[in-house]
C-alpha atoms as a PDB file:
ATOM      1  CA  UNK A   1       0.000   0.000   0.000  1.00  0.00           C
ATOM      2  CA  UNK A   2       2.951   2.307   0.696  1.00  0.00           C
ATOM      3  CA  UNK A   3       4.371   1.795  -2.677  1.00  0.00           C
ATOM      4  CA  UNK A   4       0.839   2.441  -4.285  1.00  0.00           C
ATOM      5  CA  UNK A   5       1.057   5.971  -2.227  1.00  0.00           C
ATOM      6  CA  UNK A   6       4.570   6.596  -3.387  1.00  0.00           C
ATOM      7  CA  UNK A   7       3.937   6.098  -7.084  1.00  0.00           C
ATOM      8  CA  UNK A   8       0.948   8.196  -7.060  1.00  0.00           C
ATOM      9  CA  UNK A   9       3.050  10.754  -5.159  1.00  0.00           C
ATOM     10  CA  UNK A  10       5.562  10.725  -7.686  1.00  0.00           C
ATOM     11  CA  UNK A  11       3.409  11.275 -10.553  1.00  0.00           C
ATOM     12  CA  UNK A  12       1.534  14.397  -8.994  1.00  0.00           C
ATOM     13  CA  UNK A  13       5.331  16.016  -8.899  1.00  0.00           C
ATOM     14  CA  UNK A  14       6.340  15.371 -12.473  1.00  0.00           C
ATOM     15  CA  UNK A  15       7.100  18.716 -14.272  1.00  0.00           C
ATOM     16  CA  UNK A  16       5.455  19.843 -17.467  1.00  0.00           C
ATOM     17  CA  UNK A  17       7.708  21.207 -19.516  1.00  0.00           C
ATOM     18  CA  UNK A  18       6.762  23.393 -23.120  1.00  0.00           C
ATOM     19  CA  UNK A  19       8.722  21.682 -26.484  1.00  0.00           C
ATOM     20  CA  UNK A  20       9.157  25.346 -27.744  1.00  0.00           C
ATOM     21  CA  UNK A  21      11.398  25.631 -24.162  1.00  0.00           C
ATOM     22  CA  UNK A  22      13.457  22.658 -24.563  1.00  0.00           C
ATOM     23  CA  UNK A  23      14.223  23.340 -27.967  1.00  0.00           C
ATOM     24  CA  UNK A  24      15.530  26.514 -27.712  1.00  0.00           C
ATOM     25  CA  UNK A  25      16.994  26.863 -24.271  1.00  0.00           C
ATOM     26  CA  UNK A  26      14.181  28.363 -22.805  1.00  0.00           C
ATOM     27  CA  UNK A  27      14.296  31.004 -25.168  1.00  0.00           C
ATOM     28  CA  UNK A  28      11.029  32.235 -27.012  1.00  0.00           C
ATOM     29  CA  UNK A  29      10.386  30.689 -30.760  1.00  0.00           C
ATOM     30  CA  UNK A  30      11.192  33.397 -33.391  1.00  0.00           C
ATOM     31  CA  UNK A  31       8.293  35.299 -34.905  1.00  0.00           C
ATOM     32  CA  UNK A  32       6.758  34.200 -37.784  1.00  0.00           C
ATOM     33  CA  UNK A  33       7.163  36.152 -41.230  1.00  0.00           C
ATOM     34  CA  UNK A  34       3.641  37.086 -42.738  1.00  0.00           C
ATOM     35  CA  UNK A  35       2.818  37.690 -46.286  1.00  0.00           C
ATOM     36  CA  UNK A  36       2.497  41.382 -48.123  1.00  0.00           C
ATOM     37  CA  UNK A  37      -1.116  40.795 -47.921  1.00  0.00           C
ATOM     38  CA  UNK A  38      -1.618  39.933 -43.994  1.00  0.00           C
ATOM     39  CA  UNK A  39       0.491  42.848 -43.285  1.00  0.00           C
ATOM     40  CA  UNK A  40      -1.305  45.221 -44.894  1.00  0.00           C
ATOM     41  CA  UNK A  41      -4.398  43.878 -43.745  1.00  0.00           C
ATOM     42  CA  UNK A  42      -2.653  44.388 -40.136  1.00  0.00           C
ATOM     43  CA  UNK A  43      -1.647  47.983 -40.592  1.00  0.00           C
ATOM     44  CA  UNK A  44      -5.416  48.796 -42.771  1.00  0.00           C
ATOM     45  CA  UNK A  45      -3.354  49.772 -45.878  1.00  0.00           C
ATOM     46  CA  UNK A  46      -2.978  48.340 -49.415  1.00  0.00           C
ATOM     47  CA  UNK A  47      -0.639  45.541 -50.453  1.00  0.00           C
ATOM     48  CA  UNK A  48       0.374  48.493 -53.544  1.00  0.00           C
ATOM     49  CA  UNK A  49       1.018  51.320 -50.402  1.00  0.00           C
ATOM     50  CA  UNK A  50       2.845  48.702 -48.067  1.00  0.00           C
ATOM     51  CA  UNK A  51       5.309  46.968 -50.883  1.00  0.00           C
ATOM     52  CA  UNK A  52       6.116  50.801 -51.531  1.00  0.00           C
ATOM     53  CA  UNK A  53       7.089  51.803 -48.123  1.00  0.00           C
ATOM     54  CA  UNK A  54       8.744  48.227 -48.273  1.00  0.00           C
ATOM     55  CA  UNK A  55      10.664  49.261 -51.137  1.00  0.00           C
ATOM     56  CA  UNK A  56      11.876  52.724 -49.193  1.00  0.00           C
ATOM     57  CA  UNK A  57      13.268  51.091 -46.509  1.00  0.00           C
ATOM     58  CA  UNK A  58       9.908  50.056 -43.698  1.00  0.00           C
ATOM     59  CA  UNK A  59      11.287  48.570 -41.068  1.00  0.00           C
ATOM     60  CA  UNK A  60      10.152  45.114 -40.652  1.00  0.00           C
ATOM     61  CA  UNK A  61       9.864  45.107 -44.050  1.00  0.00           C
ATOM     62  CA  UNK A  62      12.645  41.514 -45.747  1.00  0.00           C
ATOM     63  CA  UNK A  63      13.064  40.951 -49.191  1.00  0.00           C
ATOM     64  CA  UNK A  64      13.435  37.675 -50.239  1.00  0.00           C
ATOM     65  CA  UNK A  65      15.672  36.301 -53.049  1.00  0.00           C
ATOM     66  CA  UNK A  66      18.272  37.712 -55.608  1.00  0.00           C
ATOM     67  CA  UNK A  67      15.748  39.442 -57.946  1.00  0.00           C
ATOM     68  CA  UNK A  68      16.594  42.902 -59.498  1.00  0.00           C
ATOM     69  CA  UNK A  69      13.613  43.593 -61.030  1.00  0.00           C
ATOM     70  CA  UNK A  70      10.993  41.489 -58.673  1.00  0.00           C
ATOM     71  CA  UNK A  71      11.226  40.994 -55.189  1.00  0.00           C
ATOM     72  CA  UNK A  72       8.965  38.488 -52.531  1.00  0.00           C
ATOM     73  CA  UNK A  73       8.759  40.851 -49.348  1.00  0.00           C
ATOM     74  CA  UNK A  74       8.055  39.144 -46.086  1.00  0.00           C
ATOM     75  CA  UNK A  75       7.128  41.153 -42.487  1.00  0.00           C
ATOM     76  CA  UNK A  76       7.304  41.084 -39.207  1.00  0.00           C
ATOM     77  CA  UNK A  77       3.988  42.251 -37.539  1.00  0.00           C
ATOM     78  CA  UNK A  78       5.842  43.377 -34.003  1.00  0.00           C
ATOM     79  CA  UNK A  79       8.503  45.421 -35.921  1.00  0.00           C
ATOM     80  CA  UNK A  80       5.475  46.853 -38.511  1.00  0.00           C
ATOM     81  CA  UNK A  81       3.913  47.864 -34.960  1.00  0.00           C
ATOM     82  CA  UNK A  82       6.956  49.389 -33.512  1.00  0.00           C
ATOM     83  CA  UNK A  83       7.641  51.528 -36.960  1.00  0.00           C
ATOM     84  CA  UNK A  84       3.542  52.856 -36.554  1.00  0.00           C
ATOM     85  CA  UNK A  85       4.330  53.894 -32.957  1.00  0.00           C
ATOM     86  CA  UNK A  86       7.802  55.554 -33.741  1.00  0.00           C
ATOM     87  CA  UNK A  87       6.007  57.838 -36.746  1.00  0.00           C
ATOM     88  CA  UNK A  88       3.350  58.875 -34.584  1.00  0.00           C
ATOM     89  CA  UNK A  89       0.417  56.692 -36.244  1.00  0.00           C
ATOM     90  CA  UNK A  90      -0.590  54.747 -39.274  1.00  0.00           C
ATOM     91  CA  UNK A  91      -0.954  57.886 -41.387  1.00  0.00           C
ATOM     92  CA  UNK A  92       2.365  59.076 -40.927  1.00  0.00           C
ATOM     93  CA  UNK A  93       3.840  55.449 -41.693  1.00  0.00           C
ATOM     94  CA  UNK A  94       6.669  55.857 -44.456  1.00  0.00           C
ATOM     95  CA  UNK A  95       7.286  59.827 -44.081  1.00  0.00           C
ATOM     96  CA  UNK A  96      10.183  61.628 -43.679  1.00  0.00           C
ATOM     97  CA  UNK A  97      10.265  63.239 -40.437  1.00  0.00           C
ATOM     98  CA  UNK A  98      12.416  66.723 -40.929  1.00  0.00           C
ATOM     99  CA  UNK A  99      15.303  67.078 -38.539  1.00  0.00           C
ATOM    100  CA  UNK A 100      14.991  71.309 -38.887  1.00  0.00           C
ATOM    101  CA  UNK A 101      11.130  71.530 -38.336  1.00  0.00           C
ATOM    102  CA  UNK A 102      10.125  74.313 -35.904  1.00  0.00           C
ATOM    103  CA  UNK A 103      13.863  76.186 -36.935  1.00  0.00           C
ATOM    104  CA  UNK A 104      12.876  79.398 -38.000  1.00  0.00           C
ATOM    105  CA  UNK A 105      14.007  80.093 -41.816  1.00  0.00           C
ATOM    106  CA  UNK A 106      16.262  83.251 -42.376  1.00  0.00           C
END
């Protein structure tokens, strides 16, 4: 009967552990890529005005392959998010910000 008690002990006390932990040292799994099209449905844009900002420089923003003419652009939806926040909302996404505004011209 003891034994019975141990064993049942024993498996109350087993630890769970995530596959996404083991296999990378406890570190998170790397965030998915998404297509032009679910990033601009992300950011409520068009695929035409997202592959353009892509093409200026966006940050999240990956081309894939060697092609000079034709590129496949892949994104990262947390970087996407971080570039709306750092240009002050979705309709700013892509402009310039001007290092001299509010200097007075002479």
């Amino acid at each position: 009967m003891s034994e019975t008690k141990a064993l049942v002990s024993e498996r109350l006390n087993l630890h769970v552990v995530n596959p996404s932990e083991v296999a990378f040292g406890g570190v998170k799994a790397p965030e998915p890529f998404v297509s032009a099209e679910e990033a601009a449905q992300f950011l409520s844009v068009k695929r035409r005005q997202l592959l353009a900002l892509a093409r200026r420089g966006l940050a999240g923003a990956y081309p894939l392959g060697t092609g000079t003419v034709r590129k496949v652009w892949v994104f990262r939806l947390s970087e996407l998010a971080a570039s709306v926040v750092r240009s002050g909302g979705p309709q700013n996404i892509g402009t310039v910000k001007s290092s001299t505004a509010g200097i007075p011209r002479r």
